[in-house]
C-alpha atoms as a PDB file:
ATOM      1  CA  UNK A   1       0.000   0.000   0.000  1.00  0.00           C
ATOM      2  CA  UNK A   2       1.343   3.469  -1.017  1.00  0.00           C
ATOM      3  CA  UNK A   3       2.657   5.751   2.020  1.00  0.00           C
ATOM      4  CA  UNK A   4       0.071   8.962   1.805  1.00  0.00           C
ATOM      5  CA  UNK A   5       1.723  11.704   0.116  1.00  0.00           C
ATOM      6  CA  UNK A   6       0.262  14.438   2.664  1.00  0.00           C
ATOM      7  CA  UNK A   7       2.405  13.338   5.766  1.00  0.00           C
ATOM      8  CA  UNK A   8       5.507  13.630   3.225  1.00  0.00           C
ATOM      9  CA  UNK A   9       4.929  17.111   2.096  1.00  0.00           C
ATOM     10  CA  UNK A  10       4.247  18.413   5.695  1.00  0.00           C
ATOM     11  CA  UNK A  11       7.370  16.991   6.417  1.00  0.00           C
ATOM     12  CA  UNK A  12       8.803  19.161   3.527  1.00  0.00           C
ATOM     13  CA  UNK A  13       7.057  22.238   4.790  1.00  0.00           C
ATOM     14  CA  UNK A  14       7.933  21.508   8.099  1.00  0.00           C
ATOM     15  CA  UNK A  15      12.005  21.100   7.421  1.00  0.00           C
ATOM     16  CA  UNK A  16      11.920  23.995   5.086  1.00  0.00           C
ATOM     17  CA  UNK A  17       9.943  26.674   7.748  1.00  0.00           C
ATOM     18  CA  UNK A  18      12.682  25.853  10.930  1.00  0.00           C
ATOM     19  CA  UNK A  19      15.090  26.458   7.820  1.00  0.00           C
ATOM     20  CA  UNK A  20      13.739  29.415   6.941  1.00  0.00           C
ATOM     21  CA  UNK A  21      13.596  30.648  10.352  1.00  0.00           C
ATOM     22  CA  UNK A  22      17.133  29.182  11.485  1.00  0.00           C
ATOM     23  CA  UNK A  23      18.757  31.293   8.276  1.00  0.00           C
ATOM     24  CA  UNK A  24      16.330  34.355   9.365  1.00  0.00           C
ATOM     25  CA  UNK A  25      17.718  34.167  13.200  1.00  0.00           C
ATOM     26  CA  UNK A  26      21.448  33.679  11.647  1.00  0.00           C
ATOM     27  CA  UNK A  27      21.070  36.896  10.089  1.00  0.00           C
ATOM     28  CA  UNK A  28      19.820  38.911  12.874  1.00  0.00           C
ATOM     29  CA  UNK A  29      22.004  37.660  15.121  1.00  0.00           C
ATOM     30  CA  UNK A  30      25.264  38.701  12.511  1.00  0.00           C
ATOM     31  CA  UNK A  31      23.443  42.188  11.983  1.00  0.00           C
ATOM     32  CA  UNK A  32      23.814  42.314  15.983  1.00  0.00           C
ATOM     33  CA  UNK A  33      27.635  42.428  15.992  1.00  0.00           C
ATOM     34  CA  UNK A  34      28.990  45.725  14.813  1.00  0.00           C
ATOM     35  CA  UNK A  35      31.569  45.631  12.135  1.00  0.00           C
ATOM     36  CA  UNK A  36      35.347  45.143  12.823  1.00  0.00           C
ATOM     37  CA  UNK A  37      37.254  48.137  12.513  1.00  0.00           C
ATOM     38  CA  UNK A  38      39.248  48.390   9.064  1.00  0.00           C
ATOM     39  CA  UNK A  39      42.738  47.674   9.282  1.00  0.00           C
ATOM     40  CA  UNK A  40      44.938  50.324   9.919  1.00  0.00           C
ATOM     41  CA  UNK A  41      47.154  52.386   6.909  1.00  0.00           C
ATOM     42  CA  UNK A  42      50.346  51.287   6.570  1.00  0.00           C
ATOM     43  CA  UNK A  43      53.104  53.458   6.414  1.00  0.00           C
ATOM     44  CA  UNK A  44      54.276  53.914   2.762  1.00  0.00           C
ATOM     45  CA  UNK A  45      57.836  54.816   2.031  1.00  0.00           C
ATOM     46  CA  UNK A  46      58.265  58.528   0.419  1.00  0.00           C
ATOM     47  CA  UNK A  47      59.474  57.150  -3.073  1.00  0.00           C
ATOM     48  CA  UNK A  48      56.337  54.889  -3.228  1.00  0.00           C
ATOM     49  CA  UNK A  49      54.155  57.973  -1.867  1.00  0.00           C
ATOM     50  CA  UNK A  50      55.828  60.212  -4.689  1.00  0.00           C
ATOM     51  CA  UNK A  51      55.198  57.123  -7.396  1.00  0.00           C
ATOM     52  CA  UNK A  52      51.703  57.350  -6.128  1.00  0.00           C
ATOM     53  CA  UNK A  53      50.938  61.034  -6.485  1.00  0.00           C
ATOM     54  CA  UNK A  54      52.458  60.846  -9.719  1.00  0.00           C
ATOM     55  CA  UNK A  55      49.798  57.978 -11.198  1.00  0.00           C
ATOM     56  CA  UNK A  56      47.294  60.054  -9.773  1.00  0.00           C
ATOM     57  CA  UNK A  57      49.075  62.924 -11.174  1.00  0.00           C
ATOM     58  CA  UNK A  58      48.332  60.898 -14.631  1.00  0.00           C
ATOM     59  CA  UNK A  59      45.063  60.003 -13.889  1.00  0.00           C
ATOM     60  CA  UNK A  60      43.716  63.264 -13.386  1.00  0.00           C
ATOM     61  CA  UNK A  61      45.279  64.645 -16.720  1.00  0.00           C
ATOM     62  CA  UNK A  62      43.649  61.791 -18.442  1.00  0.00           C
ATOM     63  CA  UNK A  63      40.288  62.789 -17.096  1.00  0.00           C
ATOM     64  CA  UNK A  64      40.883  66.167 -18.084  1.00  0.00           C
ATOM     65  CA  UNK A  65      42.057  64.884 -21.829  1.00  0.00           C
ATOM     66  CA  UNK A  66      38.501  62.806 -21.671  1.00  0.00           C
ATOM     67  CA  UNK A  67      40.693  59.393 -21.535  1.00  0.00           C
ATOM     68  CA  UNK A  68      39.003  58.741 -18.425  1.00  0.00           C
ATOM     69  CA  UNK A  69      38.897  54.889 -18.727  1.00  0.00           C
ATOM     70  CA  UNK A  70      40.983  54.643 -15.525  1.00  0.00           C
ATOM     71  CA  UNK A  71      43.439  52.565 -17.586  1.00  0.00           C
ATOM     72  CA  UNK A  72      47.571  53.361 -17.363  1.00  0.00           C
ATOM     73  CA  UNK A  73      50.022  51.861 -19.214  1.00  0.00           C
ATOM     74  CA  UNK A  74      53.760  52.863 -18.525  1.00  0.00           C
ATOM     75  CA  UNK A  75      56.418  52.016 -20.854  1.00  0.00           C
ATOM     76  CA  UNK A  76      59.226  52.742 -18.223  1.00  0.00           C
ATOM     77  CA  UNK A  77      59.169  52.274 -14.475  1.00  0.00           C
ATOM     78  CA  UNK A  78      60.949  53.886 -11.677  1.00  0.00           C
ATOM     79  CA  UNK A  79      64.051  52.368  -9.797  1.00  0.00           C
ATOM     80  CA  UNK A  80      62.458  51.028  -6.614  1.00  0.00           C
ATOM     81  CA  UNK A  81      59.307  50.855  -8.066  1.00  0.00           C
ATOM     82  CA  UNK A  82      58.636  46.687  -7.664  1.00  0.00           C
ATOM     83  CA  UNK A  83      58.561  47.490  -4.311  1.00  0.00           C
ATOM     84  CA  UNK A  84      55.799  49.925  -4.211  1.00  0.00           C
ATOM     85  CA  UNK A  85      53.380  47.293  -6.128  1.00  0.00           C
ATOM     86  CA  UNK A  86      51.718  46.332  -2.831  1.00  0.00           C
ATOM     87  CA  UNK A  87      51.532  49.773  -1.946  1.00  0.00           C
ATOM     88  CA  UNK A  88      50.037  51.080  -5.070  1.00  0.00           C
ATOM     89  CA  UNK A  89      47.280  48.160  -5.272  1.00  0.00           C
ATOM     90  CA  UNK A  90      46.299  49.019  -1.859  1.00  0.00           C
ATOM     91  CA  UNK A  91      46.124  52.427  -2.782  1.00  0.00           C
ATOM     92  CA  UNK A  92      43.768  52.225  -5.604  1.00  0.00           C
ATOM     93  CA  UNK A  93      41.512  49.108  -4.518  1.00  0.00           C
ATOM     94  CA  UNK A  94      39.372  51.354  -3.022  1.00  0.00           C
ATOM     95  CA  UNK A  95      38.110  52.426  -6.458  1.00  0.00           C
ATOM     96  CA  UNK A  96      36.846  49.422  -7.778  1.00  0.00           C
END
């Protein structure tokens, strides 16, 4: 004899409403705890703070030109510059 198909699909309902509600509590309960502060600047070196200004420097003229695609390419690159790439990408993450 088939098994009634009634007491299956409250058993559905059932699992998926304390689902529901479990995922619904989860979320309040994150929204509860404030964010954690951002992480704190690091210093950056004066040579990477000049390389900085200066690709701003370039990005501003761009806009000015109307090449405001935010894209640089540089066919040269400064002594010391390798070591300002974490510097620079943590510099300019913000605008994406």
């Amino acid at each position: 004899m088939p098994k009634p198909l009634g007491k299956s699909r409250r058993t559905w309902v059932a699992a998926w409403a304390v689902l529901c509600a479990a995922a619904i509590a989860a979320t309040a309960a994150l929204n509860a705890f404030p964010a954690s502060d951002p992480q704190p600047e690091k210093p950056v070196s004066a040579e990477c703070a000049e390389y900085i200004a200066d690709i701003e420097t370039q990005l501003a003229k761009a806009k000015v030109e109307g090449n405001d695609d935010g894209v640089l390419s540089f066919t040269r690159t400064r002594v010391g510059a390798d070591a300002c790439s974490d510097e620079i990408l943590d510099h300019f993450s913000g605008d994406r």
